[in-house]
N, C-alpha and C. Protein backbone atom coordinates (compact mmCIF):
# COMPACT_ATOMS: atom_id res chain seq x y z
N UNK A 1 1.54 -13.97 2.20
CA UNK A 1 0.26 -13.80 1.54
C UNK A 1 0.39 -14.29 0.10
N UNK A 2 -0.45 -14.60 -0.57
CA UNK A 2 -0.72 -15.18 -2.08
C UNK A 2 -0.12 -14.42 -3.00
N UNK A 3 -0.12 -14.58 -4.36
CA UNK A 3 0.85 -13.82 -4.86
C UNK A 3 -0.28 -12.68 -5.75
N UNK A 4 -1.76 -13.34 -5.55
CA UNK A 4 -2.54 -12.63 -6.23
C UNK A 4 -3.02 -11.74 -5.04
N UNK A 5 -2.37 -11.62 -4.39
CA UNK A 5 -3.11 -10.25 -3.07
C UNK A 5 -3.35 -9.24 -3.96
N UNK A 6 -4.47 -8.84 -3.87
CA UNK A 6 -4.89 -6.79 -4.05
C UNK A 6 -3.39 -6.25 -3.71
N UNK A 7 -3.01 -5.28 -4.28
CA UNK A 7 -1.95 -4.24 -3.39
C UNK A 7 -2.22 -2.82 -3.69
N UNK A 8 -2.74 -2.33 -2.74
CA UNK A 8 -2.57 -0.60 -2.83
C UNK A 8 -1.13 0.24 -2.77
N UNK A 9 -1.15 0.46 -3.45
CA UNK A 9 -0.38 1.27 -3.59
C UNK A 9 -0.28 3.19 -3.44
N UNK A 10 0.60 3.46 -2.24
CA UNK A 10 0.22 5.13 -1.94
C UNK A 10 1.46 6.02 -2.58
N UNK A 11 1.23 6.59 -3.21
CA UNK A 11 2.16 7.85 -4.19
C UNK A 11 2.80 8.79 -3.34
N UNK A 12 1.84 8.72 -2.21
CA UNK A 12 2.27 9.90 -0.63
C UNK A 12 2.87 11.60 -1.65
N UNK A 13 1.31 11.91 -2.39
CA UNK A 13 1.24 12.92 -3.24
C UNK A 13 1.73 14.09 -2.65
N UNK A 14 1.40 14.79 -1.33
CA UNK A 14 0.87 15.27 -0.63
C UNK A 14 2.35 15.29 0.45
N UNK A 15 2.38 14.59 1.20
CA UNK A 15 2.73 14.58 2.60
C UNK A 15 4.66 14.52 2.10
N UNK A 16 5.06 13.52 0.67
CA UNK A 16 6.44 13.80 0.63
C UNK A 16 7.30 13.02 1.78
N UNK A 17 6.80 12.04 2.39
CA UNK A 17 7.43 11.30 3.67
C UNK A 17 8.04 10.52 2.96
N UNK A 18 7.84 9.67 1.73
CA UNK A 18 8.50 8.45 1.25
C UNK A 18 9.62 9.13 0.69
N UNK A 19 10.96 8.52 0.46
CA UNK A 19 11.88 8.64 -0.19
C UNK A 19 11.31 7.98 -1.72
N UNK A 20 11.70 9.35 -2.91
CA UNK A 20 10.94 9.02 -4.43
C UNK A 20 12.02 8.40 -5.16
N UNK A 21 13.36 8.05 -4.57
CA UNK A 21 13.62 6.82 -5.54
C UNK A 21 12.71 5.89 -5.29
N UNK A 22 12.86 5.53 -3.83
CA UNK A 22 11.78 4.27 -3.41
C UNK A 22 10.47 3.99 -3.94
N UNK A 23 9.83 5.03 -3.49
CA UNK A 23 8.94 4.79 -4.28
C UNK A 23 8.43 4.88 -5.94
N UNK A 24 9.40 5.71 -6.21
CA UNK A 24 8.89 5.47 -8.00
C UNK A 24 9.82 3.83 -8.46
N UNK A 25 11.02 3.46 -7.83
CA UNK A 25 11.55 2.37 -8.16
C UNK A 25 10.35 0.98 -8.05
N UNK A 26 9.64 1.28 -6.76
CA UNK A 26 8.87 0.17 -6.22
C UNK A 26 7.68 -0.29 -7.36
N UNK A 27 7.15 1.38 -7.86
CA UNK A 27 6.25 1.44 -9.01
C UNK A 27 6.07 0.94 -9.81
N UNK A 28 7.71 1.22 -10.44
CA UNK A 28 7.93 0.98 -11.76
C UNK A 28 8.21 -0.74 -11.91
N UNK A 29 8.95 -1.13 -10.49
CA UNK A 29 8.98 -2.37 -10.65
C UNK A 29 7.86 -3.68 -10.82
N UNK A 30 7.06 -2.68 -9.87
CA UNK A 30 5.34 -3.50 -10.23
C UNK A 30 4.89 -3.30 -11.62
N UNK A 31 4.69 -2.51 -12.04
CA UNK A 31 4.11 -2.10 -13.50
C UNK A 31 5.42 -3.27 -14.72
N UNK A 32 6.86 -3.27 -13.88
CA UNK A 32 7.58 -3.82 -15.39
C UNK A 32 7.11 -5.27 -15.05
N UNK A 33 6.82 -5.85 -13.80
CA UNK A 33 5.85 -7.45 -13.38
C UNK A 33 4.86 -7.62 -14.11
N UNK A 34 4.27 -6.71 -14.05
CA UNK A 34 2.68 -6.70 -15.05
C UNK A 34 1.79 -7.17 -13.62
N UNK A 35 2.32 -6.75 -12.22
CA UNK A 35 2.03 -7.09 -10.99
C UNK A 35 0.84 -5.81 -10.82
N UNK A 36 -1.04 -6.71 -10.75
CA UNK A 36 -1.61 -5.42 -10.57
C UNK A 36 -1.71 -4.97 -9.30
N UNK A 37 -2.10 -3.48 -9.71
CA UNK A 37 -1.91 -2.64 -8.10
C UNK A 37 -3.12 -1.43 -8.36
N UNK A 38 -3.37 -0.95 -8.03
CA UNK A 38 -4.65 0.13 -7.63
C UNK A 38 -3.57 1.42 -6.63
N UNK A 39 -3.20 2.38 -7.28
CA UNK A 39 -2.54 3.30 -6.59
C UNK A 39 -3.27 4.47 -6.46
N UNK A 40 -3.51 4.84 -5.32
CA UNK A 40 -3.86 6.26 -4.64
C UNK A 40 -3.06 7.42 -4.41
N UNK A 41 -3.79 8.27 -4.66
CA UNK A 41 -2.72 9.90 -4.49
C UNK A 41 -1.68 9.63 -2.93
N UNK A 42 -2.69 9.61 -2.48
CA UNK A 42 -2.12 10.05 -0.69
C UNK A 42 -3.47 9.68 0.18
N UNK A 43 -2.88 8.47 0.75
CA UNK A 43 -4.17 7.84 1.83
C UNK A 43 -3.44 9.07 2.90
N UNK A 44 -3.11 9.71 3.01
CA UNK A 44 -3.16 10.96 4.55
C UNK A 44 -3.84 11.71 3.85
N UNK A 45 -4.33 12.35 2.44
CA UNK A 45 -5.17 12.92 2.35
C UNK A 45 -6.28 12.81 2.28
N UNK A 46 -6.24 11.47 2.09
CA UNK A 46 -7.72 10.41 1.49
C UNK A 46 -8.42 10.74 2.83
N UNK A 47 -7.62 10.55 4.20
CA UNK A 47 -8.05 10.18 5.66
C UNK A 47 -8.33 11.50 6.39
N UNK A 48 -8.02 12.40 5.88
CA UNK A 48 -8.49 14.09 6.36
C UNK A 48 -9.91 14.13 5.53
N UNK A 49 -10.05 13.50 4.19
CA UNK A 49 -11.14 13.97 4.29
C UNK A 49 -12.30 12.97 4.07
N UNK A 50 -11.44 12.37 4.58
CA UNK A 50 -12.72 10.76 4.83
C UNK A 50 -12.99 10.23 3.77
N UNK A 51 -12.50 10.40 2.94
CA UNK A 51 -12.93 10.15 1.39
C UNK A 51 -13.19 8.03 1.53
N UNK A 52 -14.49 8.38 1.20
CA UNK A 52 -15.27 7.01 1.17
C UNK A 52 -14.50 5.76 0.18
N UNK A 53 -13.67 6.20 -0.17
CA UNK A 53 -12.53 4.94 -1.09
C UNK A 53 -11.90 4.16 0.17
N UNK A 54 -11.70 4.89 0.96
CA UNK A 54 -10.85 4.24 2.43
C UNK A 54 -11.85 2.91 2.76
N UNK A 55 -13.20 3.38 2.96
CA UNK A 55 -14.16 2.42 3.55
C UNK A 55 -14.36 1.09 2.47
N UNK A 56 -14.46 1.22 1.32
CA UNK A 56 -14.09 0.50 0.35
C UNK A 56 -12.67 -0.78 0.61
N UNK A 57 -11.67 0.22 0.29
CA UNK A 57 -10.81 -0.57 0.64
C UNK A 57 -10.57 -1.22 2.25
N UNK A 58 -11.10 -0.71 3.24
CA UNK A 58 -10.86 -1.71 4.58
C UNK A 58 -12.17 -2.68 3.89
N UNK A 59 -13.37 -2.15 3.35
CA UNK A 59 -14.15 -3.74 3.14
C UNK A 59 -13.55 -4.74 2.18
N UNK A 60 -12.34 -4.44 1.30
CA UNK A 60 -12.05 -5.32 0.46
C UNK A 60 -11.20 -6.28 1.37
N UNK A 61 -10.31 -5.31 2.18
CA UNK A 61 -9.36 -6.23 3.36
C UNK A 61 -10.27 -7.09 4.13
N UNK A 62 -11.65 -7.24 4.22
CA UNK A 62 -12.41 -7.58 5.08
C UNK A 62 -13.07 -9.16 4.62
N UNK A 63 -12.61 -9.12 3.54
CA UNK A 63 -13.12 -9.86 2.30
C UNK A 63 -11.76 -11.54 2.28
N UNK A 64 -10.64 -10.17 2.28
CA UNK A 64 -9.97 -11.24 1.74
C UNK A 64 -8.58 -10.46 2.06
N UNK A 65 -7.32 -11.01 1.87
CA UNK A 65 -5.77 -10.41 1.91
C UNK A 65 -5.96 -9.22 1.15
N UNK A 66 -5.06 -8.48 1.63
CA UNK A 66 -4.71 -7.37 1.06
C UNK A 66 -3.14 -6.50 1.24
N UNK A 67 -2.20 -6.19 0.65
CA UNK A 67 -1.37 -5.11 0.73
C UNK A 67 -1.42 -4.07 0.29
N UNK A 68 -0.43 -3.33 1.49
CA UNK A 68 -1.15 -1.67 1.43
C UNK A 68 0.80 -1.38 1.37
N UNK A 69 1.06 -0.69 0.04
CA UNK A 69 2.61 -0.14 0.25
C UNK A 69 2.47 1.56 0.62
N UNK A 70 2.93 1.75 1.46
CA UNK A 70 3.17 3.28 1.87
C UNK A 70 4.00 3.70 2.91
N UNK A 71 3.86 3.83 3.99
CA UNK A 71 4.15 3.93 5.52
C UNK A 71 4.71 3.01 6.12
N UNK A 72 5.09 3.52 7.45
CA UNK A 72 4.40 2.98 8.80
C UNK A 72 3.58 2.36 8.99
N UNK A 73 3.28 1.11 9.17
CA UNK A 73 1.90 0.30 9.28
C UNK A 73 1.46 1.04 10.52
N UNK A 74 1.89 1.70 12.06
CA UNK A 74 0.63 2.13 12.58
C UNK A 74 0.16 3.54 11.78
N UNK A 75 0.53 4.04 11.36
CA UNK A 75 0.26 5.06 10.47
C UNK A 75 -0.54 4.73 9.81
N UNK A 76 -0.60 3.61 8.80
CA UNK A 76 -1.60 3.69 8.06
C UNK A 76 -2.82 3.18 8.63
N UNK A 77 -2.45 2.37 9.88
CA UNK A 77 -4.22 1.82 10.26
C UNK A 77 -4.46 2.78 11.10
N UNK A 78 -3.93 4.02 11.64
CA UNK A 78 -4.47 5.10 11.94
C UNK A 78 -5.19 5.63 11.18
N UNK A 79 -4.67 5.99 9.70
CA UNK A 79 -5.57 6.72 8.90
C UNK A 79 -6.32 6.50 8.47
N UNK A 80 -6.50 4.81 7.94
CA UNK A 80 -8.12 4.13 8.10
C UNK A 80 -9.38 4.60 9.23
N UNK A 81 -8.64 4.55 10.46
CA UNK A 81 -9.29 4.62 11.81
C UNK A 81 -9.66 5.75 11.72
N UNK A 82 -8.89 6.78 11.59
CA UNK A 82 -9.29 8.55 11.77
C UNK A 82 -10.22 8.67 10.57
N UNK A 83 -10.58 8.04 9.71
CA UNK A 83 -11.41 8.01 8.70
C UNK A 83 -12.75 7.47 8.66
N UNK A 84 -12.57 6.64 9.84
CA UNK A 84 -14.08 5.77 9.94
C UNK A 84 -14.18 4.33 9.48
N UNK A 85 -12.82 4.14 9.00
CA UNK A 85 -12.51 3.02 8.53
C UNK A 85 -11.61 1.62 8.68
N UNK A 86 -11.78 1.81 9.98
CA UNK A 86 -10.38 0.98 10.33
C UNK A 86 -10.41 -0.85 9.44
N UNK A 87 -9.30 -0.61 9.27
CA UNK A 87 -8.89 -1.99 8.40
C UNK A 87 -8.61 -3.38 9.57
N UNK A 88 -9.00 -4.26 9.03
CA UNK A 88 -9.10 -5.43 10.02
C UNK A 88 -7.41 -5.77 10.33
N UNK A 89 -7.39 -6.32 11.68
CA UNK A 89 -6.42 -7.19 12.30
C UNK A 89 -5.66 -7.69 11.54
N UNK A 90 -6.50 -8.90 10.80
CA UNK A 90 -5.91 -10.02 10.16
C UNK A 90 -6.02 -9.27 9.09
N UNK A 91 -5.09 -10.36 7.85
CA UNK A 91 -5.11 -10.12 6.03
C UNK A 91 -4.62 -9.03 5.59
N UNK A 92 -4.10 -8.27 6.32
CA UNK A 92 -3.95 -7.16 5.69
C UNK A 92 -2.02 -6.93 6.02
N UNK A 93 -1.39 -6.78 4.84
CA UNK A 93 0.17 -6.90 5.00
C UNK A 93 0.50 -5.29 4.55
N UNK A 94 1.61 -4.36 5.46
CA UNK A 94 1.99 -3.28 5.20
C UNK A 94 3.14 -3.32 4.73
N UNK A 95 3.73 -2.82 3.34
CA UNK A 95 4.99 -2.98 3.30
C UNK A 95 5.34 -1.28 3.50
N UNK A 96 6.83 -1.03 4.29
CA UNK A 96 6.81 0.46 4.63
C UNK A 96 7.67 0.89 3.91
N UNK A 97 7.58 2.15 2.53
CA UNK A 97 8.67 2.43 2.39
C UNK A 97 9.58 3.71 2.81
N UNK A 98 9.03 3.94 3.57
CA UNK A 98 9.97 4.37 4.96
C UNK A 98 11.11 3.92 5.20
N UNK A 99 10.75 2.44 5.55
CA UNK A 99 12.59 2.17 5.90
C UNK A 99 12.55 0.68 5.06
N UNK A 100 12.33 0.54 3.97
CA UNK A 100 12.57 -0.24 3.23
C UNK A 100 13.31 0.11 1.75
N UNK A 101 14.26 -0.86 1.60
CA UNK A 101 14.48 -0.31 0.02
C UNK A 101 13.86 -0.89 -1.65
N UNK A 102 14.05 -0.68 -2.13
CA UNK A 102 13.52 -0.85 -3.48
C UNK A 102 13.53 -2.45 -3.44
N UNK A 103 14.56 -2.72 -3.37
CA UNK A 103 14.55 -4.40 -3.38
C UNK A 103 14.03 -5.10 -2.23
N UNK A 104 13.94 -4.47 -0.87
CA UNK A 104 13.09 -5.37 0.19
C UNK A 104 11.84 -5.36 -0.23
N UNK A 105 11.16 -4.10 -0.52
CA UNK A 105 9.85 -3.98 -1.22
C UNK A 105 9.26 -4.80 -2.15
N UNK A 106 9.99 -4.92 -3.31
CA UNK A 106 9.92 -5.89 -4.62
C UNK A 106 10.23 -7.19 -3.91
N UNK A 107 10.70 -7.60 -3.30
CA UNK A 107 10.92 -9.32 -3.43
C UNK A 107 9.52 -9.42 -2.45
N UNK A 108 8.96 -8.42 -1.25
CA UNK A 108 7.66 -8.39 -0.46
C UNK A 108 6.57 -8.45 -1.31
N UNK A 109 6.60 -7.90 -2.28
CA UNK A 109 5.32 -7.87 -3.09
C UNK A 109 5.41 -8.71 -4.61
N UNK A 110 6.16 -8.56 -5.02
CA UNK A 110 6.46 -9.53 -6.22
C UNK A 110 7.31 -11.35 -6.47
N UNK A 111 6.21 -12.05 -6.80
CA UNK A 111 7.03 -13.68 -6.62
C UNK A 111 8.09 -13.30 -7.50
N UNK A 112 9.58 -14.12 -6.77
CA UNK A 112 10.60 -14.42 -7.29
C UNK A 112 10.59 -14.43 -8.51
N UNK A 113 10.15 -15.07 -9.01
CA UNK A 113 10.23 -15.31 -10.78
C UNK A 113 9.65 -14.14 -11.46
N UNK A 114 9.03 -13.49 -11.18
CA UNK A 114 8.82 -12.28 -11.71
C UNK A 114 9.82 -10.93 -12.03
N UNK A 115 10.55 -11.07 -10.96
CA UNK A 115 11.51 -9.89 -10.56
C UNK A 115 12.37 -9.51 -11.60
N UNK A 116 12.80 -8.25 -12.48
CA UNK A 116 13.09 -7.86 -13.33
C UNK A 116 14.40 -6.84 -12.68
């Protein structure tokens, strides 16, 4: 995907599934890029309560590329789905940090030359 993709970014406030080196490393590494990102508390909480940002963001995926860092990719297009919102097929890239580390993440979302 382009290097200007949207990327959401999920904090997983709530649920505690991500490993928080990972994810605060992944964070911090976007923010020291100057790589923008739009981060959410917890899309599993967003998706219990349907919270209309979900529908938003599957129409932005709908639009155009998008990455979503959090999960499990079926996980997360579940929680679109259980929301009313399912995110399209195409354009849309999951990076999981589940079983990814700090550096598979960063070289997935950030161009080479950026990387700090």
């Amino acid at each position: 995907m382009p290097e200007k993709t949207p990327i959401i970014y999920c904090r997983c406030a709530y649920a505690n599934v991500l490993p928080r080196e990972v994810k605060d490393g992944v964070l911090r590494k976007l923010c020291e890029s100057q790589t923008p990102v739009q981060a959410v508390s917890d899309l599993c909480e967003m998706s219990a309560r349907r919270d209309p940002r979900l529908a938003e963001l599957a129409t932005q995926a709908e639009q155009g590329p998008v990455r979503i860092v959090a999960c499990y990719p079926r996980a997360v297009r579940w929680l679109f789905h259980a929301a009313g919102s399912p995110l399209p097929k195409e354009q849309v890239e999951i990076v999981n940090l589940r079983e990814q580390s700090v550096e598979e993440a960063t070289q997935a979302l950030i161009p080479a030359e950026n990387h700090g």
